[in-house]
C-alpha atoms as a PDB file:
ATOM      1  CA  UNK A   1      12.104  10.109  -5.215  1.00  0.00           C
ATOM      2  CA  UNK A   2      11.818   7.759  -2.054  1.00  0.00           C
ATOM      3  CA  UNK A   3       9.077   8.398   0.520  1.00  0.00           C
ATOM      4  CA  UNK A   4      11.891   9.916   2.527  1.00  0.00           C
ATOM      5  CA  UNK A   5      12.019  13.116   0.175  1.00  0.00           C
ATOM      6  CA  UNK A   6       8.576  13.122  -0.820  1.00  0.00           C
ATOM      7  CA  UNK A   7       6.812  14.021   2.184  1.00  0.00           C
ATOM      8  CA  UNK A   8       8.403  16.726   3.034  1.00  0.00           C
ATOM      9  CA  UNK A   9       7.866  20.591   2.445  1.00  0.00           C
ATOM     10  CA  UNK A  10       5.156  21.875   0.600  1.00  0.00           C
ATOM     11  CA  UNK A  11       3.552  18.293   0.782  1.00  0.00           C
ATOM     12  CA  UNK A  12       3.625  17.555   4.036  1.00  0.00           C
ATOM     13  CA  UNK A  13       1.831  20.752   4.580  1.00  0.00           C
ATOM     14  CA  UNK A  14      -0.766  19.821   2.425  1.00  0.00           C
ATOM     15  CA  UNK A  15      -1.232  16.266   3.003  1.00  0.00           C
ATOM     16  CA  UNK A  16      -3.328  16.005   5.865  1.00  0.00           C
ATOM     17  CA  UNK A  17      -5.773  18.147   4.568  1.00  0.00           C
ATOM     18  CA  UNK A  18      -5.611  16.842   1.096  1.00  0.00           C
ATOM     19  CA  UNK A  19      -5.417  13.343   1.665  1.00  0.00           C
ATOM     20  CA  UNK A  20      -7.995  10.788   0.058  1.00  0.00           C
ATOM     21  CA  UNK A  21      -8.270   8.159   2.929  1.00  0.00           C
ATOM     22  CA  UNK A  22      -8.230   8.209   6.145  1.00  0.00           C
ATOM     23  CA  UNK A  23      -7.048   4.978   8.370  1.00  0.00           C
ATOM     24  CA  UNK A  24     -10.083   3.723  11.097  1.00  0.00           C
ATOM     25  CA  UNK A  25      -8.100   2.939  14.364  1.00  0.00           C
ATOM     26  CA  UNK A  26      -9.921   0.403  15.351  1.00  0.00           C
ATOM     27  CA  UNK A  27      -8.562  -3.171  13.256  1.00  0.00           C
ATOM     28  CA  UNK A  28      -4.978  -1.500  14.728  1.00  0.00           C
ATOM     29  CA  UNK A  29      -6.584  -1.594  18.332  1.00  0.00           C
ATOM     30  CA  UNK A  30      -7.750  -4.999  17.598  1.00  0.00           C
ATOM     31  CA  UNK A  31      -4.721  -6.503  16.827  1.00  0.00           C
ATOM     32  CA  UNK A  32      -2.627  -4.859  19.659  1.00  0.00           C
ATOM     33  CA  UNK A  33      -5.065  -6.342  21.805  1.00  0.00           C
ATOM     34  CA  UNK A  34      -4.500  -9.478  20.517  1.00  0.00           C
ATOM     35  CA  UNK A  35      -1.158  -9.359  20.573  1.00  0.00           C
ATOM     36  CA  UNK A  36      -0.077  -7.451  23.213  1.00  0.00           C
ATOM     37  CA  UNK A  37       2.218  -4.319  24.158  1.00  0.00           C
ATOM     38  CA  UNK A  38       3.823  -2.600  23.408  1.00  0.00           C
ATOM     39  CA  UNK A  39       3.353  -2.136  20.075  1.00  0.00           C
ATOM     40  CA  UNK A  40       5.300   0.032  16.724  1.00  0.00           C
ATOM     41  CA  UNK A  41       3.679   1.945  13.632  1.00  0.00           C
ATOM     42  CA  UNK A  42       6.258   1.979  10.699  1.00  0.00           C
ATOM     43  CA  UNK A  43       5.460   4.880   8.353  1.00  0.00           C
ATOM     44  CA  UNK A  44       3.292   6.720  11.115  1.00  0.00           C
ATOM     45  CA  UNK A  45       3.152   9.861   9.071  1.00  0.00           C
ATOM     46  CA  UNK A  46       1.749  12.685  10.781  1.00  0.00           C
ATOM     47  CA  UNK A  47      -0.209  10.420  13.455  1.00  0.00           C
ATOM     48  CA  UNK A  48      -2.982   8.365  11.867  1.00  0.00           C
ATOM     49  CA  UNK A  49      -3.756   6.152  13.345  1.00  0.00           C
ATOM     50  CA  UNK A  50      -1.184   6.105  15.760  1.00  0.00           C
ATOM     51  CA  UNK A  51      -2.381   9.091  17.949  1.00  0.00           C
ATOM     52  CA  UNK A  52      -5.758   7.761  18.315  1.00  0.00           C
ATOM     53  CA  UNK A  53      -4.215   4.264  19.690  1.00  0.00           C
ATOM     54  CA  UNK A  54      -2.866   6.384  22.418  1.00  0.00           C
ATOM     55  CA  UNK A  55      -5.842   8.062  23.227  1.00  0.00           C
ATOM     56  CA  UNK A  56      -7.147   4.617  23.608  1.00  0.00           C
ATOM     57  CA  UNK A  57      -4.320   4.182  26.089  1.00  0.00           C
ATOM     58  CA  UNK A  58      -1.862   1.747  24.165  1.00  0.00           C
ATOM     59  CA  UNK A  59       1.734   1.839  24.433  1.00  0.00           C
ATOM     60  CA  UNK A  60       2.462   2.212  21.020  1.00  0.00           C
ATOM     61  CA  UNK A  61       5.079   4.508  19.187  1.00  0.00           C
ATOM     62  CA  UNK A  62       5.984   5.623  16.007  1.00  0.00           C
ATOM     63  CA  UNK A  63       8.470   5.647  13.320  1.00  0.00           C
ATOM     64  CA  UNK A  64       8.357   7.646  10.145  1.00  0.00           C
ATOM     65  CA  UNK A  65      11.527   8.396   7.796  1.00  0.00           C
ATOM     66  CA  UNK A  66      10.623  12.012   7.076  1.00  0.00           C
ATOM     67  CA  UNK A  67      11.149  14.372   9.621  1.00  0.00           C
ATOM     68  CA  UNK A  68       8.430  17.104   8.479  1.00  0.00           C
ATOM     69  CA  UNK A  69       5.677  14.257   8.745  1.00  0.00           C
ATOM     70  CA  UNK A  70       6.781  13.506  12.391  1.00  0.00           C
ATOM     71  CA  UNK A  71       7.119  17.132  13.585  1.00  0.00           C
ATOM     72  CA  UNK A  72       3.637  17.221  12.250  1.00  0.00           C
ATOM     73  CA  UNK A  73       2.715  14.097  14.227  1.00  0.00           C
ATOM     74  CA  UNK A  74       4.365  15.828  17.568  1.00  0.00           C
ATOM     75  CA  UNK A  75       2.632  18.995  17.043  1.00  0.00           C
ATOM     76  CA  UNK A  76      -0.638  17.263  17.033  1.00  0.00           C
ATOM     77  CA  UNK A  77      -0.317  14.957  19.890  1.00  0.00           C
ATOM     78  CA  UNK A  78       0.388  17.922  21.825  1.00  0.00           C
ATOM     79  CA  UNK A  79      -2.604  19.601  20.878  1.00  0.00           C
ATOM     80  CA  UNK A  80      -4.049  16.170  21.951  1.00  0.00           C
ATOM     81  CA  UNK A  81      -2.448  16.574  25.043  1.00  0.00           C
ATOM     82  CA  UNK A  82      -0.754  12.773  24.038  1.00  0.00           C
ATOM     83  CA  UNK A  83       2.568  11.475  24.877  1.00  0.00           C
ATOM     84  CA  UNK A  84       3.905   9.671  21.870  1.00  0.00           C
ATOM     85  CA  UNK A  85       7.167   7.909  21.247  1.00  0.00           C
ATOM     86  CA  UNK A  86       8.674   9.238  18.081  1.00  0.00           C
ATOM     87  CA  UNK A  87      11.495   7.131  15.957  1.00  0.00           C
ATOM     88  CA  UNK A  88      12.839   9.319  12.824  1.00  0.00           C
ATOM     89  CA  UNK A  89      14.166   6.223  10.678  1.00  0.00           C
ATOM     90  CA  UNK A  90      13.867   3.949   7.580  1.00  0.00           C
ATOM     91  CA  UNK A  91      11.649   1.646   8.195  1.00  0.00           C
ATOM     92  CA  UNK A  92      14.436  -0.713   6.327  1.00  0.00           C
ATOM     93  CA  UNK A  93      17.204   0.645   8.765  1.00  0.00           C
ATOM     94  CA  UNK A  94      15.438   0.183  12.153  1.00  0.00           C
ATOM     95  CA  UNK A  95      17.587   0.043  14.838  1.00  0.00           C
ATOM     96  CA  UNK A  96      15.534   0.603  18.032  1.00  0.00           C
ATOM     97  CA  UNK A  97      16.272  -0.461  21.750  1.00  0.00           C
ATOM     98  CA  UNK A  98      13.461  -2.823  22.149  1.00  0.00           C
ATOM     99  CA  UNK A  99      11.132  -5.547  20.794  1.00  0.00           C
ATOM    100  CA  UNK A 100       7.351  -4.898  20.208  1.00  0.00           C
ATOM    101  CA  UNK A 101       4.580  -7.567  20.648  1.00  0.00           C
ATOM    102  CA  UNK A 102       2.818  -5.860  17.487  1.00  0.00           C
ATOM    103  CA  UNK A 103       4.198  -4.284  14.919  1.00  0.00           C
ATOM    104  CA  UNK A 104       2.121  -2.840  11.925  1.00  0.00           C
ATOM    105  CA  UNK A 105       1.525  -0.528   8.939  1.00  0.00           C
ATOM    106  CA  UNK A 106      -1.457   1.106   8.199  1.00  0.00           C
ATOM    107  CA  UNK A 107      -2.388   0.844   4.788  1.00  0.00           C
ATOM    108  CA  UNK A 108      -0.415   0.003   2.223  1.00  0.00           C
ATOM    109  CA  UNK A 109       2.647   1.378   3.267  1.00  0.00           C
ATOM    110  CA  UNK A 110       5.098  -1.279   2.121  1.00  0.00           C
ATOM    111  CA  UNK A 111       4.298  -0.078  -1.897  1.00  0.00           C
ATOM    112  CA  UNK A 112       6.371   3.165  -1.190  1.00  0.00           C
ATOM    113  CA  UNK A 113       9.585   0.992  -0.980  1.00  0.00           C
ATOM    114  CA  UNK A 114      10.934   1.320  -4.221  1.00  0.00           C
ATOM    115  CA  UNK A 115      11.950  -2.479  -4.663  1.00  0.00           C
ATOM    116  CA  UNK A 116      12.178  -5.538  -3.540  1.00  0.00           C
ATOM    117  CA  UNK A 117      15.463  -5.489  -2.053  1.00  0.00           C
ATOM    118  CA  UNK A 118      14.606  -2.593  -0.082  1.00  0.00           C
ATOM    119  CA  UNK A 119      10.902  -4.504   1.106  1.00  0.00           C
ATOM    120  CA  UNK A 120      13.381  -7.414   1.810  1.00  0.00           C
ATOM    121  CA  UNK A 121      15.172  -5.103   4.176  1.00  0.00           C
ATOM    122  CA  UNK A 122      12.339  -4.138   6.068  1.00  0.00           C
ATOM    123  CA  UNK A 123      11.259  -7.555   6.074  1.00  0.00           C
ATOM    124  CA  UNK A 124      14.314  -8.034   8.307  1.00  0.00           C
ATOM    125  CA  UNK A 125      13.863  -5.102  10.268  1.00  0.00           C
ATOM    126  CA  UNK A 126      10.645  -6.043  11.501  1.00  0.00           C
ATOM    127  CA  UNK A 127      11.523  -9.629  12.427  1.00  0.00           C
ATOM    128  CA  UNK A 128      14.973  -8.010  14.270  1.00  0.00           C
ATOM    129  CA  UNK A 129      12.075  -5.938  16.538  1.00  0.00           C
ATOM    130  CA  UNK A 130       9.542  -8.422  17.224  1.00  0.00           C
ATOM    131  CA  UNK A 131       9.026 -10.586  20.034  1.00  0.00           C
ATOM    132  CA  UNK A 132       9.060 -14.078  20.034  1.00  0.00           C
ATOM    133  CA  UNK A 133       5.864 -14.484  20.911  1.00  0.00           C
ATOM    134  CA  UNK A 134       4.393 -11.204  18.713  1.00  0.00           C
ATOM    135  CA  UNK A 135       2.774 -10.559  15.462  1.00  0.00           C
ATOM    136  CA  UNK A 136       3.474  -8.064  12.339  1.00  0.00           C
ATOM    137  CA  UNK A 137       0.797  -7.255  10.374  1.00  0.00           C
ATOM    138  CA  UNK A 138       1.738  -5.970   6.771  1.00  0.00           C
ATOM    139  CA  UNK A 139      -1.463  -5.146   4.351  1.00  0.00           C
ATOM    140  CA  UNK A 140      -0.348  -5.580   0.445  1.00  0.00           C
ATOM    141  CA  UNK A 141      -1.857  -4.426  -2.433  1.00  0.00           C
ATOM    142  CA  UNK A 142      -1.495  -3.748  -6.169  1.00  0.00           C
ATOM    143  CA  UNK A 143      -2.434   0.020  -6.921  1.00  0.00           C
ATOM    144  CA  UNK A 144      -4.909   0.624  -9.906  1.00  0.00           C
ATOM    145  CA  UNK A 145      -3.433   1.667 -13.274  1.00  0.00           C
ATOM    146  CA  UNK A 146      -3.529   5.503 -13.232  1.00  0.00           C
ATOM    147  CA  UNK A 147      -7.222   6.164 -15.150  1.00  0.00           C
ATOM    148  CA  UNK A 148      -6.485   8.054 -18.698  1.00  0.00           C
ATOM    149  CA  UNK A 149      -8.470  10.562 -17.568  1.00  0.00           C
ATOM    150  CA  UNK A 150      -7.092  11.059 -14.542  1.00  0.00           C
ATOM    151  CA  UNK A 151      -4.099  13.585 -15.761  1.00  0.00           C
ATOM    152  CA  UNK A 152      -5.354  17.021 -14.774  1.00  0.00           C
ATOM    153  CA  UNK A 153      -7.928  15.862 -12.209  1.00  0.00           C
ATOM    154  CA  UNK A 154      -7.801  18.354  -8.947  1.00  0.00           C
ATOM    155  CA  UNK A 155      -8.454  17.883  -5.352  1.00  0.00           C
ATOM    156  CA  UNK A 156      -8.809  21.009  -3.638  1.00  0.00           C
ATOM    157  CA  UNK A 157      -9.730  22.455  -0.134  1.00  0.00           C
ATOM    158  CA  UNK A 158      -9.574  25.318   1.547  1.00  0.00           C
ATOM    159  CA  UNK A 159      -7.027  25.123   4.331  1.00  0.00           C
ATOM    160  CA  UNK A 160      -7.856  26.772   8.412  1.00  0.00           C
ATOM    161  CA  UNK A 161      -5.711  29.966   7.285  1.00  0.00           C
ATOM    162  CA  UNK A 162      -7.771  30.562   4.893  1.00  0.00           C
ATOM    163  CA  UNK A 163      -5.646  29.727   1.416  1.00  0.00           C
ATOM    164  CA  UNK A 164      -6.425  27.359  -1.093  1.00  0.00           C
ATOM    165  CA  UNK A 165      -4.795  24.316  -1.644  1.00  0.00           C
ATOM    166  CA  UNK A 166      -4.587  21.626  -3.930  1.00  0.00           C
ATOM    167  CA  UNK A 167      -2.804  18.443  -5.833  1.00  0.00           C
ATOM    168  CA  UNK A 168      -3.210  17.919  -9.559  1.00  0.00           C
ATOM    169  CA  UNK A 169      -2.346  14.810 -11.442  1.00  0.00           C
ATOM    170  CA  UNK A 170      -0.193  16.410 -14.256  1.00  0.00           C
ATOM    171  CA  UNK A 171       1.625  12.682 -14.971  1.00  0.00           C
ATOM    172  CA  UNK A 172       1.709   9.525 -14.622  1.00  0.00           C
ATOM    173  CA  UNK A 173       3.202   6.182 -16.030  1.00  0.00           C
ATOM    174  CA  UNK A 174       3.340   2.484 -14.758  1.00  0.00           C
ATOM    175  CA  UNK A 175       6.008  -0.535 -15.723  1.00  0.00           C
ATOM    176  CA  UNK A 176       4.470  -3.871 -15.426  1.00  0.00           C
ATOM    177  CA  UNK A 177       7.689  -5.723 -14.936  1.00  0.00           C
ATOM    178  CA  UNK A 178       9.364  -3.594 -13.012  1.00  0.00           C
ATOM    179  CA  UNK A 179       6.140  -3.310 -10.824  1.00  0.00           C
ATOM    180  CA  UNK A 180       6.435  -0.019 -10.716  1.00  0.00           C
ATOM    181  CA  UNK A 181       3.914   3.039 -10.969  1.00  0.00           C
ATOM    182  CA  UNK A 182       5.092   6.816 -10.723  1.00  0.00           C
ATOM    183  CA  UNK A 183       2.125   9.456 -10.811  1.00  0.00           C
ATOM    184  CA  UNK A 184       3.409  12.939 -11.144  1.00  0.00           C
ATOM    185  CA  UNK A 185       1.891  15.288  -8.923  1.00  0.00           C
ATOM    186  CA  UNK A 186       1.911  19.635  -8.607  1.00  0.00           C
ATOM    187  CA  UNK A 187       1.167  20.970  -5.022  1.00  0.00           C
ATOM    188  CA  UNK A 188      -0.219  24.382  -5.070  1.00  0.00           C
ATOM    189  CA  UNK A 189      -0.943  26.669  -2.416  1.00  0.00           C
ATOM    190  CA  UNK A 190      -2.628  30.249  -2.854  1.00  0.00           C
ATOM    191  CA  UNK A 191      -2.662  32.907  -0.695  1.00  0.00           C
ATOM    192  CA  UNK A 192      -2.715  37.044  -1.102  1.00  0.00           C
ATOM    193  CA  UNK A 193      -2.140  37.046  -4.479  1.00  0.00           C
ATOM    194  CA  UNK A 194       0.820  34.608  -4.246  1.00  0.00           C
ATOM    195  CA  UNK A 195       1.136  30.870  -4.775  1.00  0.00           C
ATOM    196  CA  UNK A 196       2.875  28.284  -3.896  1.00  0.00           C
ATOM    197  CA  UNK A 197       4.409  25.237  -6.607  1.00  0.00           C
ATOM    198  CA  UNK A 198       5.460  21.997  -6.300  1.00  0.00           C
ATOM    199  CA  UNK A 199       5.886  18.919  -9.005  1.00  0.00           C
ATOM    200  CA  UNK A 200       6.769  15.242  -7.394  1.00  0.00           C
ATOM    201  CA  UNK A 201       6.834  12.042  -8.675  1.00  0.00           C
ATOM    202  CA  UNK A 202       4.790   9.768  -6.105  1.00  0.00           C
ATOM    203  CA  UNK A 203       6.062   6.141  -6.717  1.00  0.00           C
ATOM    204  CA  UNK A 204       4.766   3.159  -5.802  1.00  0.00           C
ATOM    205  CA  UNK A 205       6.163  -0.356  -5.841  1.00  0.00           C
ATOM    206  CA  UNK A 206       4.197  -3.577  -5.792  1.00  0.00           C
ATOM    207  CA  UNK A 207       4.449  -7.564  -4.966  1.00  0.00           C
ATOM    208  CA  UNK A 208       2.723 -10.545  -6.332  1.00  0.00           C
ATOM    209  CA  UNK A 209       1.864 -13.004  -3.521  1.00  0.00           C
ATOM    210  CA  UNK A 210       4.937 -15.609  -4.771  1.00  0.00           C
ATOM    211  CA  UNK A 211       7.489 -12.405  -4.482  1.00  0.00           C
ATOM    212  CA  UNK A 212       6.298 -11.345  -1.369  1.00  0.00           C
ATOM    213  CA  UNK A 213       5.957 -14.542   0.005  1.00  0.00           C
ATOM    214  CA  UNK A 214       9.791 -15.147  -0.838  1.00  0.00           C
ATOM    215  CA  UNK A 215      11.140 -12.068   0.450  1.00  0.00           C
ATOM    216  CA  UNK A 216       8.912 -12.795   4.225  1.00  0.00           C
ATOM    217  CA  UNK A 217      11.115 -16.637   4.386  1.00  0.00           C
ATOM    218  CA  UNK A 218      14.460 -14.825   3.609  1.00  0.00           C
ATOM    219  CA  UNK A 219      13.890 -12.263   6.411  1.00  0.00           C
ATOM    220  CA  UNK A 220      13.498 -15.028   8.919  1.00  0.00           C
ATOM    221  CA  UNK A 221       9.510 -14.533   9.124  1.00  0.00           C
ATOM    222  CA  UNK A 222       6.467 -16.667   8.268  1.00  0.00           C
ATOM    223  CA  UNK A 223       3.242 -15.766   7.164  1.00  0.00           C
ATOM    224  CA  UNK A 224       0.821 -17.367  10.211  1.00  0.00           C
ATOM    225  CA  UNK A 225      -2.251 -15.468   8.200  1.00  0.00           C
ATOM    226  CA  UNK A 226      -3.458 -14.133   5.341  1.00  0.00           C
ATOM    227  CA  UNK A 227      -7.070 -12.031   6.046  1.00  0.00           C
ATOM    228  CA  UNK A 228      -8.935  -9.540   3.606  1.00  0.00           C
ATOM    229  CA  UNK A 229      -8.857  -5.684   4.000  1.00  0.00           C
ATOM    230  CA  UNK A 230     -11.913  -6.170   6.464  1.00  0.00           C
ATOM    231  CA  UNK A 231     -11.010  -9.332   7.848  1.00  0.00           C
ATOM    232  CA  UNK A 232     -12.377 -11.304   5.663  1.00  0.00           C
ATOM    233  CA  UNK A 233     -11.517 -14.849   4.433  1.00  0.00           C
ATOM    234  CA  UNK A 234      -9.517 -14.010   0.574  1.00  0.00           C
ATOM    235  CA  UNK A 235      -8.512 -16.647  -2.220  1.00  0.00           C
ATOM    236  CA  UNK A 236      -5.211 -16.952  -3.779  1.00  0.00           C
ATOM    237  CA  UNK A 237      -6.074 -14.770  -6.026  1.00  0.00           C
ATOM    238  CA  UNK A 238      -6.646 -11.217  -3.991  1.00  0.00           C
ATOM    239  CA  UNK A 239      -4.288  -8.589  -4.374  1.00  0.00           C
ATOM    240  CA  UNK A 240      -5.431  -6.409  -1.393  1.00  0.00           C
ATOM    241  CA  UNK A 241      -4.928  -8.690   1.762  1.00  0.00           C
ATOM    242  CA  UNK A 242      -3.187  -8.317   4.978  1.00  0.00           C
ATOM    243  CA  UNK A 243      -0.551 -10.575   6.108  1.00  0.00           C
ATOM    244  CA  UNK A 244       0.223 -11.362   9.567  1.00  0.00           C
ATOM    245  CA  UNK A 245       3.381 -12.356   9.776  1.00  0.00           C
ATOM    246  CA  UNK A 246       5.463 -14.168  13.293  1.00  0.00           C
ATOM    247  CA  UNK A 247       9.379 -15.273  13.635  1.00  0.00           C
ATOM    248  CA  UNK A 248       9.966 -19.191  12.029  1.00  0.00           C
END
């Protein structure tokens, strides 16, 4: 199941207030002041960080390919009382009107492609949208191997209408050579009397530095940076870096 399909439904209802992380808007603000406006989120979700960038008064939109995650996003930013720019598209399809000066993901985003070939499209995508003079930044990582005590762990809230909600790990499994990692998660939500079920496979997809490195060239782009999560200096060893990335 691509990202697409998985955030949508029962889990998009659930993932904002069951999420594990939540993205700081400031190293986004940072680097669209560096690099200028306006700027594009790919895989915005349901408006973090992007909504807070706005509040801050950037010009910067968002695209997301599931629709439920960007109504989400809309709803919000209203509440916000925040204009945003929404795009509804694969990240790997983008076809949008103009270039951006920054273009960036928040998190790991790029590990819910499910291959190369599909990271090598939006590879291409992003250097068709930026400007000459701009700047992509694209943070990589390697997720950690499922625990063996993680199946049946629970995170659980309760939501502002007063049911309880939760995601259990009921699955999971991991294929070093395909670099790929599928954790098998049930959505529940409980309210008078009745509850709510959902089982998805979550999949993630990972690159070694050499792959990803490979795949940036072919799309036209160069890697001008590599920095640490927190901006750090890294070796070639890190998995968990951020690449900035401009047009060769």
């Amino acid at each position: 199941m691509d990202a697409a399909n998985f955030y949508t439904g029962l889990v998009a209802d659930l993932y904002h207030p069951l999420k594990a992380h939540s993205f700081d808007a400031a190293p986004y603000q940072a680097f669209i002041e560096q690099w200028g406006e306006p700027a594009l989120e790919l895989g915005c979700g349901d408006g973090e960080p992007l909504l807070d960038l706005r509040a801050h008064g950037l010009e910067v939109e968002g695209v997301d390919s599931s629709a439920d995650m960007l109504e989400r996003c809309a709803q919000e930013a209203q509440v916000r009382g925040l204009a945003v720019t929404l795009h509804h598209q694969r990240m790997e399809h983008l076809t949008l009107p103009r270039l951006y000066r920054s273009i960036f993901l928040a998190g790991p985003t790029l590990t819910l492609l499910p291959d190369d070939a599909t990271a090598g499209q939006a590879l291409q995508a992003i250097a068709r949208h930026l400007h000459p003079e701009g700047r992509a930044l694209v943070p990589v990582s390697e997720p950690a191997p499922t625990r063996p005590d993680a199946t049946g762990s629970i995170r659980q809230t309760t939501a502002s209408d007063k049911s309880v909600i939760r995601v259990t790990v009921i699955g999971a499994r991991r294929d070093e050579e395909t670099r790929t990692q599928v954790t098998t998660l049930r959505y529940e939500r409980e309210k008078d009397g009745r509850t709510q079920r959902l089982d998805r496979d979550w999949t993630l997809h990972w690159y070694p530095r050499d792959v990803l490195a490979e795949l940036v060239s072919a799309a036209g782009l160069t890697i001008d940076e590599v920095r640490g999560p927190n901006g750090q200096l890294v070796t070639e060893t890190d998995t968990d870096v951020q690449l900035i990335l401009k047009l060769r």
